[in-house]
C-alpha atoms as a PDB file:
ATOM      1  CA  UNK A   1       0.000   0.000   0.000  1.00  0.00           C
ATOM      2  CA  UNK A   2       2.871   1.880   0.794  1.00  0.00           C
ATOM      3  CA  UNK A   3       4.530   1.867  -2.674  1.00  0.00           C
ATOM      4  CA  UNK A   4       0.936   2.400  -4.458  1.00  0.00           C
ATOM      5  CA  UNK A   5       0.686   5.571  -2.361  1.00  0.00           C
ATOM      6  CA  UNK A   6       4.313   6.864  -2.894  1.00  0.00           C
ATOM      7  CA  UNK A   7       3.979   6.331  -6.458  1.00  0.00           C
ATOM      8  CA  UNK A   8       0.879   7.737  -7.131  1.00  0.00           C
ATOM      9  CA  UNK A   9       2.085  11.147  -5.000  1.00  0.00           C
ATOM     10  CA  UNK A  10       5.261  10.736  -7.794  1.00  0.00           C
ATOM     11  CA  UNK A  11       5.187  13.271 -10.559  1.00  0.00           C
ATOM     12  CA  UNK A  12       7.036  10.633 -12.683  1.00  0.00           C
ATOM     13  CA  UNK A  13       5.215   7.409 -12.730  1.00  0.00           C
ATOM     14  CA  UNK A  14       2.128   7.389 -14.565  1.00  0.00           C
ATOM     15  CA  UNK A  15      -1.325   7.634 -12.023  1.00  0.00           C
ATOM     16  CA  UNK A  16      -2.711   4.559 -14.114  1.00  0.00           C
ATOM     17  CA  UNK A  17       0.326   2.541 -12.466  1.00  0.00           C
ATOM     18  CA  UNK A  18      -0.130   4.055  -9.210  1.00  0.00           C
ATOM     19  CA  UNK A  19      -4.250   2.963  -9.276  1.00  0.00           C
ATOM     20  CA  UNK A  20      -3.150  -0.680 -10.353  1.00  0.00           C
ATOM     21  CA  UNK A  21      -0.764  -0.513  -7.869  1.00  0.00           C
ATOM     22  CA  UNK A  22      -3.116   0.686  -4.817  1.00  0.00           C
ATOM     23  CA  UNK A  23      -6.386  -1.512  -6.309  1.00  0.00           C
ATOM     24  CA  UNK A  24      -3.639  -4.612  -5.967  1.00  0.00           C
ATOM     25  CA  UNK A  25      -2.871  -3.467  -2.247  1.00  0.00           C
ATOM     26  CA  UNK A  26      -6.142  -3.615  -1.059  1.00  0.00           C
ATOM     27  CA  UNK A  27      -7.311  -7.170  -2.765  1.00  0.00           C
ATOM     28  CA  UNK A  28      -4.430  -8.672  -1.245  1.00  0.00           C
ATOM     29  CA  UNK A  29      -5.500  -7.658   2.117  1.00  0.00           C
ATOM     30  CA  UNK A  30      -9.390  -8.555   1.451  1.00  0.00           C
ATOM     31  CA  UNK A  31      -7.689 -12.209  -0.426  1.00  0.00           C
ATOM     32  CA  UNK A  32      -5.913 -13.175   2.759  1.00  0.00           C
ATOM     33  CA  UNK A  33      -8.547 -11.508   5.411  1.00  0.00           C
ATOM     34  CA  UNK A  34     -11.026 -13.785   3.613  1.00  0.00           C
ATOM     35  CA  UNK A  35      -8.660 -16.726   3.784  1.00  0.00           C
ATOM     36  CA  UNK A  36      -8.215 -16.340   7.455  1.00  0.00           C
ATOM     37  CA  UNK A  37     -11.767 -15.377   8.720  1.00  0.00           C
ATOM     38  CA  UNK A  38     -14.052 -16.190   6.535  1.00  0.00           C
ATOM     39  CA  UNK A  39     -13.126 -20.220   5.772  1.00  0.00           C
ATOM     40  CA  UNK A  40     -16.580 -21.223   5.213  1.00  0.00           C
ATOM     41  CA  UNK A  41     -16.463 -19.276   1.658  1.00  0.00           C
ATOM     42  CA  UNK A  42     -13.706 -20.098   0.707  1.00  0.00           C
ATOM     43  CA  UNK A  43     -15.155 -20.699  -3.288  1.00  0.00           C
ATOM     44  CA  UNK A  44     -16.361 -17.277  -2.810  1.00  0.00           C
ATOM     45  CA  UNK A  45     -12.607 -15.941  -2.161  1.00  0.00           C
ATOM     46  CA  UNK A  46     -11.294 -17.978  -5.303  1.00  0.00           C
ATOM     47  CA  UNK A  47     -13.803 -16.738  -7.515  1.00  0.00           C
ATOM     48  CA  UNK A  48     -12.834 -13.101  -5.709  1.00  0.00           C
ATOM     49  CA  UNK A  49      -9.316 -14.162  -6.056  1.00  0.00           C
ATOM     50  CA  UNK A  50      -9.308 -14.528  -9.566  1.00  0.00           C
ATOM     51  CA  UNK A  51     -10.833 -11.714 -10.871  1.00  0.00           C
ATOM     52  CA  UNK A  52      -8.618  -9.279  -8.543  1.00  0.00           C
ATOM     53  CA  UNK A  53      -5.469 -11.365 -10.167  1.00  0.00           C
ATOM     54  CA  UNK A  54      -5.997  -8.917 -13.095  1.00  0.00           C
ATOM     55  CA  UNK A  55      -5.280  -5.629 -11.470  1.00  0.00           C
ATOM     56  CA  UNK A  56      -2.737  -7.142  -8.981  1.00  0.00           C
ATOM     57  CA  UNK A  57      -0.810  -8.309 -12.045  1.00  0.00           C
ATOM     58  CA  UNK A  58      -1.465  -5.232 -14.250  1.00  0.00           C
ATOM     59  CA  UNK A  59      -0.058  -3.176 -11.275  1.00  0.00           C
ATOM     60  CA  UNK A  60       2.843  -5.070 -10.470  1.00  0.00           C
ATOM     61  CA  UNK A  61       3.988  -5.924 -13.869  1.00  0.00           C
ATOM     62  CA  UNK A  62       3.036  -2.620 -15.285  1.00  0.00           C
ATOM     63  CA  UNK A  63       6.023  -0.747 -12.218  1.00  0.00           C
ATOM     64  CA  UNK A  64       8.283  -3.161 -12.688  1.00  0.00           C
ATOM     65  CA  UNK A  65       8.786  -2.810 -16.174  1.00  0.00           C
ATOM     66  CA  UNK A  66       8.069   0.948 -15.900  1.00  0.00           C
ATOM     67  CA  UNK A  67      11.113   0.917 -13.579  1.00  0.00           C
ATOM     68  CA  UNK A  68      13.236  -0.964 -16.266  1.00  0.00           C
ATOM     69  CA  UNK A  69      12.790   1.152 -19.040  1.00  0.00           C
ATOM     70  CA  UNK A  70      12.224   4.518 -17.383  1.00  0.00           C
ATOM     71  CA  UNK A  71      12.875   4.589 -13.868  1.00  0.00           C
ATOM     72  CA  UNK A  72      15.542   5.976 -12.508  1.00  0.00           C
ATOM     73  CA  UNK A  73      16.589   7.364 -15.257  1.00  0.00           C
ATOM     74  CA  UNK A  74      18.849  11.208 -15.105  1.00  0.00           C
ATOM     75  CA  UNK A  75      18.134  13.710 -17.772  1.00  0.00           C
ATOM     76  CA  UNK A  76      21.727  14.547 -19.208  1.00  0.00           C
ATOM     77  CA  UNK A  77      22.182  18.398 -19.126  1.00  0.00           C
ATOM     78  CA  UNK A  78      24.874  19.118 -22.037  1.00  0.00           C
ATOM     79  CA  UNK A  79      25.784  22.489 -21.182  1.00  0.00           C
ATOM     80  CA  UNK A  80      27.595  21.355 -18.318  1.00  0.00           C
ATOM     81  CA  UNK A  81      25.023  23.590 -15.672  1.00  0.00           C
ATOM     82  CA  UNK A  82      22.463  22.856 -13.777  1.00  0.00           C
ATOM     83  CA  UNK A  83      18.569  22.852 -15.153  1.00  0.00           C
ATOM     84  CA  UNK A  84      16.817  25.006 -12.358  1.00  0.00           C
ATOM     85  CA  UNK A  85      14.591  21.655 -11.586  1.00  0.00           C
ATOM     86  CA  UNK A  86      17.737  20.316 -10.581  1.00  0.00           C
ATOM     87  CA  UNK A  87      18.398  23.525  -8.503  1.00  0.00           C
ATOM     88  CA  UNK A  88      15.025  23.622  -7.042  1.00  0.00           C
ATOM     89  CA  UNK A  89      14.631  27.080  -8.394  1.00  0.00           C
ATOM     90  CA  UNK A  90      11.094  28.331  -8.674  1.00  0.00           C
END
Protein backbone atom coordinates (compact mmCIF):
# COMPACT_ATOMS: atom_id res chain seq x y z
CA UNK A 1 0.00 0.00 0.00
CA UNK A 2 2.87 1.88 0.79
CA UNK A 3 4.53 1.87 -2.67
CA UNK A 4 0.94 2.40 -4.46
CA UNK A 5 0.69 5.57 -2.36
CA UNK A 6 4.31 6.86 -2.89
CA UNK A 7 3.98 6.33 -6.46
CA UNK A 8 0.88 7.74 -7.13
CA UNK A 9 2.08 11.15 -5.00
CA UNK A 10 5.26 10.74 -7.79
CA UNK A 11 5.19 13.27 -10.56
CA UNK A 12 7.04 10.63 -12.68
CA UNK A 13 5.22 7.41 -12.73
CA UNK A 14 2.13 7.39 -14.56
CA UNK A 15 -1.32 7.63 -12.02
CA UNK A 16 -2.71 4.56 -14.11
CA UNK A 17 0.33 2.54 -12.47
CA UNK A 18 -0.13 4.05 -9.21
CA UNK A 19 -4.25 2.96 -9.28
CA UNK A 20 -3.15 -0.68 -10.35
CA UNK A 21 -0.76 -0.51 -7.87
CA UNK A 22 -3.12 0.69 -4.82
CA UNK A 23 -6.39 -1.51 -6.31
CA UNK A 24 -3.64 -4.61 -5.97
CA UNK A 25 -2.87 -3.47 -2.25
CA UNK A 26 -6.14 -3.62 -1.06
CA UNK A 27 -7.31 -7.17 -2.77
CA UNK A 28 -4.43 -8.67 -1.24
CA UNK A 29 -5.50 -7.66 2.12
CA UNK A 30 -9.39 -8.56 1.45
CA UNK A 31 -7.69 -12.21 -0.43
CA UNK A 32 -5.91 -13.17 2.76
CA UNK A 33 -8.55 -11.51 5.41
CA UNK A 34 -11.03 -13.78 3.61
CA UNK A 35 -8.66 -16.73 3.78
CA UNK A 36 -8.22 -16.34 7.46
CA UNK A 37 -11.77 -15.38 8.72
CA UNK A 38 -14.05 -16.19 6.54
CA UNK A 39 -13.13 -20.22 5.77
CA UNK A 40 -16.58 -21.22 5.21
CA UNK A 41 -16.46 -19.28 1.66
CA UNK A 42 -13.71 -20.10 0.71
CA UNK A 43 -15.16 -20.70 -3.29
CA UNK A 44 -16.36 -17.28 -2.81
CA UNK A 45 -12.61 -15.94 -2.16
CA UNK A 46 -11.29 -17.98 -5.30
CA UNK A 47 -13.80 -16.74 -7.52
CA UNK A 48 -12.83 -13.10 -5.71
CA UNK A 49 -9.32 -14.16 -6.06
CA UNK A 50 -9.31 -14.53 -9.57
CA UNK A 51 -10.83 -11.71 -10.87
CA UNK A 52 -8.62 -9.28 -8.54
CA UNK A 53 -5.47 -11.36 -10.17
CA UNK A 54 -6.00 -8.92 -13.10
CA UNK A 55 -5.28 -5.63 -11.47
CA UNK A 56 -2.74 -7.14 -8.98
CA UNK A 57 -0.81 -8.31 -12.04
CA UNK A 58 -1.46 -5.23 -14.25
CA UNK A 59 -0.06 -3.18 -11.27
CA UNK A 60 2.84 -5.07 -10.47
CA UNK A 61 3.99 -5.92 -13.87
CA UNK A 62 3.04 -2.62 -15.29
CA UNK A 63 6.02 -0.75 -12.22
CA UNK A 64 8.28 -3.16 -12.69
CA UNK A 65 8.79 -2.81 -16.17
CA UNK A 66 8.07 0.95 -15.90
CA UNK A 67 11.11 0.92 -13.58
CA UNK A 68 13.24 -0.96 -16.27
CA UNK A 69 12.79 1.15 -19.04
CA UNK A 70 12.22 4.52 -17.38
CA UNK A 71 12.88 4.59 -13.87
CA UNK A 72 15.54 5.98 -12.51
CA UNK A 73 16.59 7.36 -15.26
CA UNK A 74 18.85 11.21 -15.11
CA UNK A 75 18.13 13.71 -17.77
CA UNK A 76 21.73 14.55 -19.21
CA UNK A 77 22.18 18.40 -19.13
CA UNK A 78 24.87 19.12 -22.04
CA UNK A 79 25.78 22.49 -21.18
CA UNK A 80 27.60 21.35 -18.32
CA UNK A 81 25.02 23.59 -15.67
CA UNK A 82 22.46 22.86 -13.78
CA UNK A 83 18.57 22.85 -15.15
CA UNK A 84 16.82 25.01 -12.36
CA UNK A 85 14.59 21.66 -11.59
CA UNK A 86 17.74 20.32 -10.58
CA UNK A 87 18.40 23.53 -8.50
CA UNK A 88 15.02 23.62 -7.04
CA UNK A 89 14.63 27.08 -8.39
CA UNK A 90 11.09 28.33 -8.67
Amino acid sequence: MMVGYLTFRSENIPKLISILLLIASFAYMIIHVCYTFLPQLNAFTSVLEAVLTIPMVLGELGFGIWLLFKGGKVPLVRDGGLTKKQMNIQ
